[in-house]
Protein backbone atom coordinates (compact mmCIF):
# COMPACT_ATOMS: atom_id res chain seq x y z
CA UNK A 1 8.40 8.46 21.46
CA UNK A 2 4.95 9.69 20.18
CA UNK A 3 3.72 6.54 17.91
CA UNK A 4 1.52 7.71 15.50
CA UNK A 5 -1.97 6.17 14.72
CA UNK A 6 -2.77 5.96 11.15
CA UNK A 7 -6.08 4.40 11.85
CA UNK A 8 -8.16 7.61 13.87
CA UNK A 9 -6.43 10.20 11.61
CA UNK A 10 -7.23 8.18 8.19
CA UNK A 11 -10.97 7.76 8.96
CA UNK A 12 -11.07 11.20 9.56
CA UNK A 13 -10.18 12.39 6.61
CA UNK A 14 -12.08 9.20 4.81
CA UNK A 15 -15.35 10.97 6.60
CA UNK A 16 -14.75 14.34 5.24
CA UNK A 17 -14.25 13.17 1.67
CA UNK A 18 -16.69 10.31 0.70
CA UNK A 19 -19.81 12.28 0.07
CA UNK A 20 -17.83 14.29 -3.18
CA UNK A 21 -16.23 12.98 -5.95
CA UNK A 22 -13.93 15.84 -6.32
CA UNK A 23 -12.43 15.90 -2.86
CA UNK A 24 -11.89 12.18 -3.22
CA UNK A 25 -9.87 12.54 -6.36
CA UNK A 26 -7.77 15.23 -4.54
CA UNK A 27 -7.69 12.87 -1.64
CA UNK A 28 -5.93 10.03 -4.12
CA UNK A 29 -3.61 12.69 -5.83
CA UNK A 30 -2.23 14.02 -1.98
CA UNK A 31 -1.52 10.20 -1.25
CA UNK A 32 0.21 9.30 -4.22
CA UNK A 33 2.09 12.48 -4.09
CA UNK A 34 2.84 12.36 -0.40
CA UNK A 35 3.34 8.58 0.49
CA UNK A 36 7.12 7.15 -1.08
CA UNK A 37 5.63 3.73 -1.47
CA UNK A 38 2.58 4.66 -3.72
CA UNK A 39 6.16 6.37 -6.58
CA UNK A 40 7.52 2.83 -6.42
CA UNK A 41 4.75 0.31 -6.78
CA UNK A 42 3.12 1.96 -9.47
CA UNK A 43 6.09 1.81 -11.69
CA UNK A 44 6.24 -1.81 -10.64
CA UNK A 45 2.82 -2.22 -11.25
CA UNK A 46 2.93 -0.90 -14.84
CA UNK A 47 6.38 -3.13 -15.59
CA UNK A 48 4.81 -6.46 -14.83
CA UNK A 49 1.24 -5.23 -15.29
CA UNK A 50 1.79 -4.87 -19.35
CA UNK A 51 2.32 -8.32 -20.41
CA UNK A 52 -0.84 -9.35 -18.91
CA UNK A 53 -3.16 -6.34 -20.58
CA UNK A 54 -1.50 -7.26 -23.84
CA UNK A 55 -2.84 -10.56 -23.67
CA UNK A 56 -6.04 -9.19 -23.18
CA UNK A 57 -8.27 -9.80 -19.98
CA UNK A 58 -6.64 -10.76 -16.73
CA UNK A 59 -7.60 -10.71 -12.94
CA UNK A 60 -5.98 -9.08 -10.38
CA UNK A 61 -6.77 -8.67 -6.86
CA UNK A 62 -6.17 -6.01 -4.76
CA UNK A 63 -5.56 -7.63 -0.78
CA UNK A 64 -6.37 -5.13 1.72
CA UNK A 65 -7.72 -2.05 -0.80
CA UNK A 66 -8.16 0.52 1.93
CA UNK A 67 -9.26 3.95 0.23
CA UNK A 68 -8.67 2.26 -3.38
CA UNK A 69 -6.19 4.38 -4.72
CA UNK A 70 -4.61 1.38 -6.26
CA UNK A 71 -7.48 0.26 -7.75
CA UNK A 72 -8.61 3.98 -9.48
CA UNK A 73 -4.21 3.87 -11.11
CA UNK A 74 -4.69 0.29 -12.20
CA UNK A 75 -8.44 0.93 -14.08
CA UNK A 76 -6.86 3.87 -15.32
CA UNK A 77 -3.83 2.06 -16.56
CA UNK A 78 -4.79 -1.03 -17.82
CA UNK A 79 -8.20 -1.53 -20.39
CA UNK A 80 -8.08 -5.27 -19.94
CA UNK A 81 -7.54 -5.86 -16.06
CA UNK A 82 -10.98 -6.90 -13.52
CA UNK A 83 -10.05 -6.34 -10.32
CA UNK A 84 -11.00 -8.42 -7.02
CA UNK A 85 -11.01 -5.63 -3.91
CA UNK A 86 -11.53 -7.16 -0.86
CA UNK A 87 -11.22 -5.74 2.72
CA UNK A 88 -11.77 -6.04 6.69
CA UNK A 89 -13.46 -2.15 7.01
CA UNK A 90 -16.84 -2.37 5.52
CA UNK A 91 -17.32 1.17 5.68
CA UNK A 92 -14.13 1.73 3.57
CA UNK A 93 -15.48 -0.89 1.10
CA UNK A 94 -19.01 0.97 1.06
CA UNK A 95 -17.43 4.48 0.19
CA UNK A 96 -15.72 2.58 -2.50
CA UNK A 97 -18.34 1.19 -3.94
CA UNK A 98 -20.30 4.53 -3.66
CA UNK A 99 -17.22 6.38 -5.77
CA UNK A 100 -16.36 3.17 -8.25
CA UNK A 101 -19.99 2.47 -9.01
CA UNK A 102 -19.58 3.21 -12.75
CA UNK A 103 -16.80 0.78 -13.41
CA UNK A 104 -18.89 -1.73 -11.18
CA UNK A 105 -21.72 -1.54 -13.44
CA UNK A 106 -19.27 -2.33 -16.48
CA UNK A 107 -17.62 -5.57 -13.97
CA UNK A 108 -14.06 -3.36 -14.29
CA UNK A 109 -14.33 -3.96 -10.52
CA UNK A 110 -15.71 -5.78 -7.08
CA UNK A 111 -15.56 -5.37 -3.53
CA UNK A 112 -16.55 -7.25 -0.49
CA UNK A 113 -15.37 -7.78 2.98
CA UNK A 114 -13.02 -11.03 3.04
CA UNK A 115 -10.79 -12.00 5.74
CA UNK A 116 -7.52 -12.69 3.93
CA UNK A 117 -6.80 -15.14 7.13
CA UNK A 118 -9.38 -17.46 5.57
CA UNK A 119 -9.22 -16.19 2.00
CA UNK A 120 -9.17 -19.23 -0.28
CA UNK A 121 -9.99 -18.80 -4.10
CA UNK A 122 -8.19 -21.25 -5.74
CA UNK A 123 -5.51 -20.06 -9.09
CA UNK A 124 -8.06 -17.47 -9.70
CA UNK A 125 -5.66 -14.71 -10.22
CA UNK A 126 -2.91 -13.45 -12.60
CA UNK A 127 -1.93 -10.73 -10.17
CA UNK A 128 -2.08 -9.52 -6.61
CA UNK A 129 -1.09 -6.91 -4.71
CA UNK A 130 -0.61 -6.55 -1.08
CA UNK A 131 0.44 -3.23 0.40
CA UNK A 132 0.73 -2.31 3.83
CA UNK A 133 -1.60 -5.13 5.39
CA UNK A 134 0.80 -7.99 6.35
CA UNK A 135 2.61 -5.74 9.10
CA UNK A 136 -0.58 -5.76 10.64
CA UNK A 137 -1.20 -9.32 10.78
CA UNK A 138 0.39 -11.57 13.09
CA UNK A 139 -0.26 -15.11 11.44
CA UNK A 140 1.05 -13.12 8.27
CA UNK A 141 2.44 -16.78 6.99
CA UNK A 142 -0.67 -18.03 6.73
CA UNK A 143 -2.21 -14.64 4.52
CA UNK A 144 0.75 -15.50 2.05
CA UNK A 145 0.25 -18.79 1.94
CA UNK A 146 -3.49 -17.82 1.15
CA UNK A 147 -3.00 -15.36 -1.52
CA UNK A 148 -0.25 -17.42 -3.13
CA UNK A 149 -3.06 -20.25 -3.45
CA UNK A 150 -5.53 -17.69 -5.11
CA UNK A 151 -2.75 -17.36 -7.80
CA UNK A 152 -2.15 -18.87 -11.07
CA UNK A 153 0.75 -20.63 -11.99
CA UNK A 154 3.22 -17.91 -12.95
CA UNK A 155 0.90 -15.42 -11.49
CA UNK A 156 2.93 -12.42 -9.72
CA UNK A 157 2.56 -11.27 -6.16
CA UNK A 158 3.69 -7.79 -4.81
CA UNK A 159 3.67 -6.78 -1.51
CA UNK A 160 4.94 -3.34 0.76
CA UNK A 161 5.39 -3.34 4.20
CA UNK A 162 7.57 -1.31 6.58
CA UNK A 163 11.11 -2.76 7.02
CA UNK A 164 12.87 -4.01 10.01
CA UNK A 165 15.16 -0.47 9.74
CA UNK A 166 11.65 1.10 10.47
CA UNK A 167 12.59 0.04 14.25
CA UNK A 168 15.38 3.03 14.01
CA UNK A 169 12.08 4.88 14.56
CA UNK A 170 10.22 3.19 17.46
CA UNK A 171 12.68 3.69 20.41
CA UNK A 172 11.83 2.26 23.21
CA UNK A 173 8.35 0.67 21.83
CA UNK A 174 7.71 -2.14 19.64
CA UNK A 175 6.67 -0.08 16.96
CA UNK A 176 6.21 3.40 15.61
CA UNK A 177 2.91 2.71 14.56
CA UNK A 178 -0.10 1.89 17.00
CA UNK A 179 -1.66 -0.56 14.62
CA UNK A 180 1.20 -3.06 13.40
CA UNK A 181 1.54 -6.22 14.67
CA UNK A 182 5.40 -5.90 13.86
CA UNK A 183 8.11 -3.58 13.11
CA UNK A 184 8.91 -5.05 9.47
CA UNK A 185 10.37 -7.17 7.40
CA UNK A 186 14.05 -7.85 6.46
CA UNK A 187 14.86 -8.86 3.28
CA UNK A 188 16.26 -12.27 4.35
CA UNK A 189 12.68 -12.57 6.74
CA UNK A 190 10.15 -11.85 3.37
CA UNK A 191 12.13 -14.00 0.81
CA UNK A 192 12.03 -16.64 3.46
CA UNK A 193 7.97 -16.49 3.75
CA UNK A 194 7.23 -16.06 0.13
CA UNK A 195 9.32 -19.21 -0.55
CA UNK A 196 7.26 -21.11 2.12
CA UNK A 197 4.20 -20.24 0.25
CA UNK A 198 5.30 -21.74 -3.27
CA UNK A 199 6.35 -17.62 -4.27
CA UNK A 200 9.72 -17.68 -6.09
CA UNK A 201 11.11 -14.17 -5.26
CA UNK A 202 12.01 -12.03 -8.36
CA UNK A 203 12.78 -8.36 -6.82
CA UNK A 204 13.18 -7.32 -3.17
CA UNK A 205 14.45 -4.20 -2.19
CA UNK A 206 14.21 -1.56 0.31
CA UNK A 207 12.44 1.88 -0.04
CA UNK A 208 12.65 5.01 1.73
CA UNK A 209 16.40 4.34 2.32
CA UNK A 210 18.47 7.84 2.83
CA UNK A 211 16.62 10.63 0.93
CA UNK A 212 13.03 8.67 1.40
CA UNK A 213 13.45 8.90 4.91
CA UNK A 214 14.09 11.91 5.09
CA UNK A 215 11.43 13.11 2.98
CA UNK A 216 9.30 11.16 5.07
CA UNK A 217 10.16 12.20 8.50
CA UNK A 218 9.69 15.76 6.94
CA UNK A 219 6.07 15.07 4.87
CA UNK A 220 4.53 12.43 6.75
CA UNK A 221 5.71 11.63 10.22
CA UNK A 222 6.31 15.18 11.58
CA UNK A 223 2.74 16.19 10.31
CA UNK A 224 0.84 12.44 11.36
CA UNK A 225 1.96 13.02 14.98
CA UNK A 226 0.86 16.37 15.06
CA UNK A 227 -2.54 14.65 13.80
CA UNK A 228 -2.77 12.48 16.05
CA UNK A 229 -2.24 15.07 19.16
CA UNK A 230 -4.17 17.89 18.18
CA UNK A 231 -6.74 16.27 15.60
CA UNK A 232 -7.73 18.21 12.30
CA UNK A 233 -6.56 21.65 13.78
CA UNK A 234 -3.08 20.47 12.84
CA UNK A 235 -4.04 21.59 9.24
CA UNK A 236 -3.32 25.67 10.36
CA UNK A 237 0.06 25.38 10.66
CA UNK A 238 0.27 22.60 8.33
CA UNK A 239 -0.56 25.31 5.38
CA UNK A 240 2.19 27.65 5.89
CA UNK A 241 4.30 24.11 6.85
CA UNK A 242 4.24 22.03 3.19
CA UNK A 243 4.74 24.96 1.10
CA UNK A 244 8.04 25.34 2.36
CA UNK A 245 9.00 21.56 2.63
CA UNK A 246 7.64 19.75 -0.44
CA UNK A 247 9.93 20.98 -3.09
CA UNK A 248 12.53 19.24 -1.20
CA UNK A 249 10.45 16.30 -0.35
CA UNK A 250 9.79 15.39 -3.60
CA UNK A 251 13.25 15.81 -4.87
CA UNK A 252 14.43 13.20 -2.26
CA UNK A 253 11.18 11.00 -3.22
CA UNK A 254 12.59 11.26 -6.91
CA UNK A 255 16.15 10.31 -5.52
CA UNK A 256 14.80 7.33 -3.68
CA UNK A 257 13.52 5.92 -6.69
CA UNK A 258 16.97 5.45 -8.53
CA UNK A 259 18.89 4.51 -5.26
CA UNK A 260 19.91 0.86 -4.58
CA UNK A 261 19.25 1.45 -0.64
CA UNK A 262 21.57 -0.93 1.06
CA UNK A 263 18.43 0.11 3.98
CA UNK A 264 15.74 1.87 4.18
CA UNK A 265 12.28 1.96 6.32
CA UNK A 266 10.34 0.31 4.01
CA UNK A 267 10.73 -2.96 1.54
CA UNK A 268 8.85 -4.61 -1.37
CA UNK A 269 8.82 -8.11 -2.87
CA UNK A 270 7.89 -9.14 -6.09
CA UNK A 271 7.32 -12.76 -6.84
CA UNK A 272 6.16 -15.63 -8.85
CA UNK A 273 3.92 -18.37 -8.01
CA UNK A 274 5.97 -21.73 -8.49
């Protein structure tokens, strides 16, 4: 089994579009479209999300912000919200500060290199979000137990990580992808951990189940591995390639959203803080 490294390929393409605005706008638009997760937590994020902007300001933080596509849907969203983005790759955190340097100026937004392993800001925070960062962790009890501290009493946490089902994919290895420290989570494994950290689970349930998958395997994990073994010339065939797949893709991603997947590949939890 070819695992595919998410790492390599992702800073490539976070080189090619961090010197224009427009490219990086395209960039966000390709991984909401493409990546399953990104259809589900917004709609989550928009549900609970609400209350909060109603009441007027609020403080989210954004655990592990990677390219920030999260954080350009929720200041689009939400007029009220002020946003925490922290993260390990300062060069990730310095493009985003290059592209989000308007709503910086108005304090909409922050971001600075934190290691959530020692993160400790203290009922801070109405909301945050963690999305595929605890997989790669492998004292992930102690990040929970971390961000659940940084929340306020009734505050809501949301994470996304790969499921234990994702294993279905590995084979013989440990795990499909190069950089987790674990396959996934199982329902049963997650609610257990949030519960240890003072997070009273509200919703868990378990994404790219039988269409996502496949929509996946088709959009993502076919193309990714033919990233990481040829590099950026994988983008010839790759033009003739989505064309013909999407349409279908996107139907399943659709379907995926209004299935109750007894499995699937990947899982999210949405709690409160106790």
């Amino acid at each position: 089994m070819s695992k595919i490294a998410y790492d390599p390929v992702k800073d490539k393409f976070a080189r090619i579009v961090k010197n224009s605005r427009r490219l990086k706008r395209l960039f966000y638009f390709l991984l909401d479209l493409f990546f399953l997760r990104s259809w589900h937590l917004r709609r989550i994020i928009i549900e609970k999300g609400e209350s909060f902007d109603k009441k007027g300001g609020w403080k989210l933080l954004d655990a592990g912000s990677g390219f920030g596509q999260y954080d350009r849907f929720l200041l689009k969203t939400f007029q009220n919200v002020v946003i925490d983005s922290v993260d390990v790759k300062s060069d990730y955190l310095q493009d985003n500060q290059n592209y989000f340097r308007d709503e910086i100026k108005k304090k909409r937004i922050s971001f600075y290199e934190a290691d959530l392993l020692k993160f400790d800001n203290k009922e801070v925070f109405d909301f945050v979000i963690c999305i595929d960062v605890l997989e790669h962790i492998e004292e992930d009890t102690i990040v929970i137990k971390n961000l659940s501290g940084s929340l306020k009493p009734e505050g809501i946490f949301l994470m996304h990580s790969p499921s234990h089902f994702s294993e279905e994919d590995a084979d013989e290895d440990d795990t499909f992808v190069g950089e987790h420290a674990r396959t996934g989570y199982s329902k049963a494994d997650i609610e257990k951990k949030l519960m240890e950290a003072d997070l009273l689970p509200v919703d868990t349930h378990y994404t790219y189940g039988k269409w996502g998958r496949r929509s996946w395997i088709l959009s993502v994990k076919w193309p990714m591995i033919a990233f990481t073994k040829i590099g950026l010339f994988a983008v010839i065939p790759l033009i003739v390639y989505y064309p013909l797949v999407m349409p279908f893709c996107l139907l399943m991603n659709y379907a995926d959203l209004f299935t109750k997947n007894k499995k699937g590949n990947g899982i999210y939890a949405v709690a409160r803080k106790i």
